[in-house]
Protein backbone atom coordinates (compact mmCIF):
# COMPACT_ATOMS: atom_id res chain seq x y z
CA UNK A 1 39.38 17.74 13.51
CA UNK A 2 39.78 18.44 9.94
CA UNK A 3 38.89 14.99 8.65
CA UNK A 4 35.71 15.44 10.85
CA UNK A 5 34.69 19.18 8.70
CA UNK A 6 34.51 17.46 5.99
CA UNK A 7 31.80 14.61 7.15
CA UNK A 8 28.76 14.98 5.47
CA UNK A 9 26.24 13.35 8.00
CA UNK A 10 23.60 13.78 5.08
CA UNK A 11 25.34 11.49 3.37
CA UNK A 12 23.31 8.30 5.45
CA UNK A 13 20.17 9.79 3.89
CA UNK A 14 20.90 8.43 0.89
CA UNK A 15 19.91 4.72 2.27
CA UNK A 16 16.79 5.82 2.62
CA UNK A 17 16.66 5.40 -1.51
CA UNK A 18 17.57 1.23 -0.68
CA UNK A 19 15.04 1.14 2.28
CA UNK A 20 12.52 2.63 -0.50
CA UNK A 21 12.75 -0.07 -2.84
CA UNK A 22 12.46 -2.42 -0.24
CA UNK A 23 9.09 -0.59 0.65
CA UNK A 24 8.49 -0.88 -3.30
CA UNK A 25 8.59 -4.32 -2.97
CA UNK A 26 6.70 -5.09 -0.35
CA UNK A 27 3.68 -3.32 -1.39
CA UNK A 28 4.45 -5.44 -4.72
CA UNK A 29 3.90 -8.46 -2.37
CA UNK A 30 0.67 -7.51 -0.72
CA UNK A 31 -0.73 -6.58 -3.92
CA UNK A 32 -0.19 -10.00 -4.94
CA UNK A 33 -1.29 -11.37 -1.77
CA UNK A 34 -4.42 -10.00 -1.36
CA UNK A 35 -5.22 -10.47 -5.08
CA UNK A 36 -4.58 -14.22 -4.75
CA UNK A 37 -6.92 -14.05 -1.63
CA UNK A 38 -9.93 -11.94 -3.17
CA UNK A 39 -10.07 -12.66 -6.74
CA UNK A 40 -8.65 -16.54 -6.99
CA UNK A 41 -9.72 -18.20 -3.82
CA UNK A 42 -12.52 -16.09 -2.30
CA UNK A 43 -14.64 -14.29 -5.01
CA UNK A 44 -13.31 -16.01 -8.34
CA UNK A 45 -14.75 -19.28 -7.67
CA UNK A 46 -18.28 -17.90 -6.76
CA UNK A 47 -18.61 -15.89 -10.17
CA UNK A 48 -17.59 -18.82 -12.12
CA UNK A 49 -20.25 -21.19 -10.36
CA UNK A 50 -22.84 -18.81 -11.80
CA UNK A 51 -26.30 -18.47 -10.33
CA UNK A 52 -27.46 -15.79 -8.36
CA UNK A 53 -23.99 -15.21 -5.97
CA UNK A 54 -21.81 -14.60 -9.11
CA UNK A 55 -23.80 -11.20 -9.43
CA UNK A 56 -22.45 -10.19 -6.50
CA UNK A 57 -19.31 -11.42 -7.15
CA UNK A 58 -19.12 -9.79 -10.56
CA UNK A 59 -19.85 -6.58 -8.69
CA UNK A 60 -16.90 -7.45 -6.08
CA UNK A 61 -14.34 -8.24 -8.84
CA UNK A 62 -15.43 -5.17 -10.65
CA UNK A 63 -14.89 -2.53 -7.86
CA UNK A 64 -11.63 -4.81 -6.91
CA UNK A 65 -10.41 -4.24 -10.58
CA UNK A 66 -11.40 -0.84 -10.77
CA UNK A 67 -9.83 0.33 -7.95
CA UNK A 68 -6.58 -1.28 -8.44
CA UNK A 69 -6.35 0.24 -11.68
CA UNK A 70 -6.34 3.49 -9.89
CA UNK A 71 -3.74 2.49 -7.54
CA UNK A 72 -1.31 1.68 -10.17
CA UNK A 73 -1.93 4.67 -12.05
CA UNK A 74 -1.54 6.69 -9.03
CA UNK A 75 1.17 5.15 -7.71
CA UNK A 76 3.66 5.53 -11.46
CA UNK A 77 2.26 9.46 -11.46
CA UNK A 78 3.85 9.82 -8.09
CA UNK A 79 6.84 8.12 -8.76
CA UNK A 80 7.69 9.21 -12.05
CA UNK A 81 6.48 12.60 -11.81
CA UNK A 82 9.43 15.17 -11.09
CA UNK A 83 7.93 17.01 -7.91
CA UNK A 84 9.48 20.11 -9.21
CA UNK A 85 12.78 21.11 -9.10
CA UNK A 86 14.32 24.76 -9.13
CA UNK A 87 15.27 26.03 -12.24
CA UNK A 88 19.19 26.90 -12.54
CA UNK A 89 20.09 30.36 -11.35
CA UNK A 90 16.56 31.47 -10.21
CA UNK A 91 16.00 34.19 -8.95
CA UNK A 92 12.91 36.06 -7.32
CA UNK A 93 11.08 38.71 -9.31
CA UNK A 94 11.46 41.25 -6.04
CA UNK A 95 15.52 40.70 -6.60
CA UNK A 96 15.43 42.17 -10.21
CA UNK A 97 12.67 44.69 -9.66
CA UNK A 98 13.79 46.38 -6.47
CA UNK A 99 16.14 49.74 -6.21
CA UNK A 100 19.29 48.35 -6.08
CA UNK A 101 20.27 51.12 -3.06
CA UNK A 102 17.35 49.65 -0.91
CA UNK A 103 18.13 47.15 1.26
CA UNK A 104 16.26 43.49 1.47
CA UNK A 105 14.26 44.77 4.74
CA UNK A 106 12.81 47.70 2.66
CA UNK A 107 12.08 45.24 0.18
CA UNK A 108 10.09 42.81 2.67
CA UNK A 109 11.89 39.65 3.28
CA UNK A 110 15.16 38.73 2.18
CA UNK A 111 15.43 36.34 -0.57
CA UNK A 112 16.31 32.75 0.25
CA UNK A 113 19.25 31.06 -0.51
CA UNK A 114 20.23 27.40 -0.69
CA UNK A 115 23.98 26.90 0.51
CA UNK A 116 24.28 23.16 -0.61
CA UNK A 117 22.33 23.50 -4.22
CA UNK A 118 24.28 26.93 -4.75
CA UNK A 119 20.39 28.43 -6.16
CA UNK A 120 18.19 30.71 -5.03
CA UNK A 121 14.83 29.33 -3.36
CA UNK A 122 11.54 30.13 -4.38
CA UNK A 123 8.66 30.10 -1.24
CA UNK A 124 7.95 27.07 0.28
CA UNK A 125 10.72 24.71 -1.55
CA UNK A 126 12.67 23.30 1.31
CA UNK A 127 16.63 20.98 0.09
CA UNK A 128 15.43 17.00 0.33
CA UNK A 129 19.13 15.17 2.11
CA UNK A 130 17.71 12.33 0.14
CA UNK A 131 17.42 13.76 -3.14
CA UNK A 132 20.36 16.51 -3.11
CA UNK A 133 18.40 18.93 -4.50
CA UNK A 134 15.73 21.62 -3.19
CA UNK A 135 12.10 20.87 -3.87
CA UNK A 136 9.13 22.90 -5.13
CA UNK A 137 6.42 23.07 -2.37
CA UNK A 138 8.10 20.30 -0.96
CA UNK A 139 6.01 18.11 1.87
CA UNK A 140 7.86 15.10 2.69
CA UNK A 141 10.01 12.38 0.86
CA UNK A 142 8.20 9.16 0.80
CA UNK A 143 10.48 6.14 0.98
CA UNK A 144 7.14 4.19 -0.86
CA UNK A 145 7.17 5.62 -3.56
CA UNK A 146 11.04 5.84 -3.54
CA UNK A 147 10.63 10.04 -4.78
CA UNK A 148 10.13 13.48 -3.06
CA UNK A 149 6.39 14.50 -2.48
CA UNK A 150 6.13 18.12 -3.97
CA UNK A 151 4.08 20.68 -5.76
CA UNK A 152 3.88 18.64 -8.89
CA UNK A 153 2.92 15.64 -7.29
CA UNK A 154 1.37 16.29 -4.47
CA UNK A 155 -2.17 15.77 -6.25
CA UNK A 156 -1.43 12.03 -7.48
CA UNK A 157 0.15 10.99 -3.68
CA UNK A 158 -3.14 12.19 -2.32
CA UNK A 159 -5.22 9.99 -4.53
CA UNK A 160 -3.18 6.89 -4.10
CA UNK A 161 -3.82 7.39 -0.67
CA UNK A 162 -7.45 7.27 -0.91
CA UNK A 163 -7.62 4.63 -3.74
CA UNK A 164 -5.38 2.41 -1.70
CA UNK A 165 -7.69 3.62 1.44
CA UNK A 166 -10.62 2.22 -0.13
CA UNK A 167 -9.20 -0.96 -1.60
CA UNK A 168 -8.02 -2.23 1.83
CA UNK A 169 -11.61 -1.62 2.91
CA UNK A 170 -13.45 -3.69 -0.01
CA UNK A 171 -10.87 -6.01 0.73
CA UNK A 172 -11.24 -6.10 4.30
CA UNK A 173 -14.74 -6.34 3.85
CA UNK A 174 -15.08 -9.41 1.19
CA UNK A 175 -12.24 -11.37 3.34
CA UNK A 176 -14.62 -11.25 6.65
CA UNK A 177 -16.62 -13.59 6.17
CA UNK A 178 -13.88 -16.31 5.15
CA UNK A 179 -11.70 -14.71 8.51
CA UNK A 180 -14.59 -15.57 10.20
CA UNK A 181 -14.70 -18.72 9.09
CA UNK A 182 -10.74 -19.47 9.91
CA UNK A 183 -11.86 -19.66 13.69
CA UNK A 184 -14.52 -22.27 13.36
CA UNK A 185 -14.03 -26.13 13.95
CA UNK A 186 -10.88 -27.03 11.80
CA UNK A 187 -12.98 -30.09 10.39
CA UNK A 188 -15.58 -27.47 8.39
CA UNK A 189 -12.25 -25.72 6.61
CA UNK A 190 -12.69 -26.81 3.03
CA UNK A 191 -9.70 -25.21 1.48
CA UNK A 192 -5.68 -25.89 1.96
CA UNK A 193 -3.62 -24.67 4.88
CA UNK A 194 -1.88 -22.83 2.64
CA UNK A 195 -5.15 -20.91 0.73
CA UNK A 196 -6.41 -20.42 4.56
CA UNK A 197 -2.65 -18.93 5.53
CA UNK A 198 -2.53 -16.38 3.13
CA UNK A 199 -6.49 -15.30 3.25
CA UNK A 200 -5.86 -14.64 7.08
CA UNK A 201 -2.63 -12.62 5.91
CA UNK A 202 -4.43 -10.44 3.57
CA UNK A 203 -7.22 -9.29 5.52
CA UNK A 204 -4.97 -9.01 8.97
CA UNK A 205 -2.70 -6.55 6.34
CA UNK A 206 -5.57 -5.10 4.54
CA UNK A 207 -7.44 -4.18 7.93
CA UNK A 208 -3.71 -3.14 9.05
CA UNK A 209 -3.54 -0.89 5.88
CA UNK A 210 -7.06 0.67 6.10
CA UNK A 211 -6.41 1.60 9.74
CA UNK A 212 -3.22 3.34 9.24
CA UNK A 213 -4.26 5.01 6.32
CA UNK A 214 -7.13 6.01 7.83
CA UNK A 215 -4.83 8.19 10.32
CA UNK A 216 -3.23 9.23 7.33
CA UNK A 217 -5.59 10.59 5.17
CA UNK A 218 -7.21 12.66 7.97
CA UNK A 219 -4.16 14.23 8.87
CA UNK A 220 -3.33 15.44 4.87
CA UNK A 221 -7.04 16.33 4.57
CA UNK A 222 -6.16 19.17 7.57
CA UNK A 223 -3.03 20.31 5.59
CA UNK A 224 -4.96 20.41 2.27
CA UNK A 225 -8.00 22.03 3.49
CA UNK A 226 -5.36 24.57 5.11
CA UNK A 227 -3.16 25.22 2.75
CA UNK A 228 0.15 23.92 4.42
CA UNK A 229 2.80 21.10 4.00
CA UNK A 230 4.21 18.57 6.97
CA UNK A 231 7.23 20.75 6.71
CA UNK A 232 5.53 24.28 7.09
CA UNK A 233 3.03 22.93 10.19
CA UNK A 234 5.12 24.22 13.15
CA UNK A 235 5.62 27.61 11.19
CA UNK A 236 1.75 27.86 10.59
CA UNK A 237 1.39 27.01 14.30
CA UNK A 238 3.46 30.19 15.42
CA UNK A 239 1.33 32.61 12.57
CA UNK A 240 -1.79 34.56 13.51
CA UNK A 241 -3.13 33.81 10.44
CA UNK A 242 -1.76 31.53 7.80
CA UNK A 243 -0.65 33.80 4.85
CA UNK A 244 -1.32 31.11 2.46
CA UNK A 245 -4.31 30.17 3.46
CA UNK A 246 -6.73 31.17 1.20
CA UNK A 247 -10.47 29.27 2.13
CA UNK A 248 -10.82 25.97 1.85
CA UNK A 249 -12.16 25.61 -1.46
CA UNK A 250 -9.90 27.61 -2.90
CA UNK A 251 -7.03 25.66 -0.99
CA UNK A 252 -8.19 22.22 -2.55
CA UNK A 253 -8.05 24.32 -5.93
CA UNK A 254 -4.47 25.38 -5.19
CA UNK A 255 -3.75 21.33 -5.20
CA UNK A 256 -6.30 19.53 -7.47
CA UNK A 257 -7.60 22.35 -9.81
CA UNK A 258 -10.68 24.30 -10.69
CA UNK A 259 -11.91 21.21 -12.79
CA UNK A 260 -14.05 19.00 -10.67
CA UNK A 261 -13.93 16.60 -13.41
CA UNK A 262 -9.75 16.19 -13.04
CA UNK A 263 -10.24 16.13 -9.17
CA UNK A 264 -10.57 12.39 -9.62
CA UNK A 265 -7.36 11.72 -11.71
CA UNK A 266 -3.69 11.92 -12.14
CA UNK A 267 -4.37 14.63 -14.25
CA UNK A 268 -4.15 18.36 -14.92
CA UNK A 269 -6.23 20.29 -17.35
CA UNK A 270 -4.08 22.31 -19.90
CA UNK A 271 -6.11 25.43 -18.28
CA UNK A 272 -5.24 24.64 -14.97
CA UNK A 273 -1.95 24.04 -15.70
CA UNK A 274 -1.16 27.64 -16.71
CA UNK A 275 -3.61 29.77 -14.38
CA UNK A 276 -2.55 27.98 -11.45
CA UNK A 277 0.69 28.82 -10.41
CA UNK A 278 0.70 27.03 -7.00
CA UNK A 279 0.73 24.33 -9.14
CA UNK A 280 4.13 24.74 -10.87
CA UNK A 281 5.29 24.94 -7.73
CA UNK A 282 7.01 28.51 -8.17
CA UNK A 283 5.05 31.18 -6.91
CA UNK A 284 1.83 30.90 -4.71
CA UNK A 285 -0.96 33.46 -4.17
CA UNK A 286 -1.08 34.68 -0.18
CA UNK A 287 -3.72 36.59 2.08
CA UNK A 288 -3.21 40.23 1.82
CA UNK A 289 -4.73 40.38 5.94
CA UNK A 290 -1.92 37.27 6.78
CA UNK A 291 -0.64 38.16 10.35
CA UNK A 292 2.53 36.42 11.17
């Protein structure tokens, strides 16, 4: 029995780090896949033959380019950028500015407390097994990009979403003709077995990809627009009124900032950076009529 107390069935979550490079990977290979299939056997050809099609290929390549650009530089913002950790020995304002002879129900609620990180817990940070460590505004740890999704980079996971969203669709979209050519007579194929292989792959994945995301997106568009995490959607469920729901606009400012012009990017503006506390991750403005 005593060997058993000290199991730690956490522990297995750890994996999950292995299984993410794995995931890494594989999105490494249908990058390369569908890049092989759009830009040097389906559209490449066609802008170097000139002539009127290679306009519209030029446009094709462009918007291909273009939005794998933003993919990549989505994708390294979410996976290098700390989601936000809590600082060492923090504590909550209410702890050092309350009477010390009230008691934490006279206060409101009683400060949280993480048992395994040995810190205090600001609102809405929630311990990550994976990690072994509490996260800021934490939503969900994504084995693709092999880090925690949190206040900090919440933002940049939300764009590589919909830059990888519309990729799969141009993709999709440029590949159908050639798919539709795969199922004609096999005597009208004029390219290799092997060109024709990996053109079906990429738009069966592609199509795949833009379905899924599809889901995926609408679903984080209902917790942005709401002001709520994965994590916090069964507690928002069993509210009146969401406390930290603010309006939708000013929800999708709590996330990507008052400047429209950042909306767009990886990016913060200094300004936002410092008047918008939701998006240190530490303290978050909430509805003064919230009913729980």
């Amino acid at each position: 029995m005593d060997c058993c107390r000290h199991v730690n069935p956490f522990r297995a979550c750890a994996g999950l780090r292995g299984l993410g490079y794995l995931m890494v990977a594989l999105v490494a290979a249908i990058a390369a896949v569908s890049y092989y299939a759009v830009v040097v056997f389906a559209w490449g050809p066609m802008l170097l033959a000139g002539g009127a099609p290679a306009v519209g290929a030029a446009a094709v390549l462009a918007a291909f380019h273009v939005l794998l650009a933003m993919i990549l530089w989505c994708y390294l913002m979410v996976v290098f950028t700390d989601p936000g950790s809590v600082p060492e020995n923090w504590r909550h304002d209410a702890e050092d500015s309350r009477d010390p002879g009230s008691s934490s129900e006279e206060q409101g609620s009683a400060p949280r407390y993480c048992s395994r990180c040995q810190n205090g817990k600001p609102p809405r940070s929630h311990h990550c097994s994976v990690c072994n460590r509490c996260v800021l505004k934490m939503d969900h740890h994504c084995i693709w990009v092999v880090n925690c999704v949190g206040a900090r980079n919440y933002k940049y996971f939300l764009l590589f979403l919909v830059y990888t969203f519309a990729e799969t669709v141009l993709d999709t979209l440029v590949l159908l003709p050639n798919f539709i050519e795969f199922f004609q007579d096999e005597s009208r194929h004029s390219s290799s077995p092997g060109d024709i292989a990996i053109l079906f792959l990429a738009f069966v994945l592609n199509l795949a990809f833009a379905l899924s995301l599809l889901c995926f997106i609408g679903m984080h568009t209902s917790l942005v627009t709401s002001n709520t995490t994965s994590i916090e959607v069964y507690e928002r469920k069993k509210s009146v009124s969401w406390k930290y729901d603010l309006g939708w606009r000013r929800n999708l400012e709590q996330v990507f900032g008052t400047k429209k012009l950042f909306w767009f990017v990886p990016l913060y503006s200094t300004d936002d950076v410092h008047n918008i506390p939701a998006i240190r991750g530490l303290e978050f403005p909430t509805r003064s009529d919230a009913i729980v």
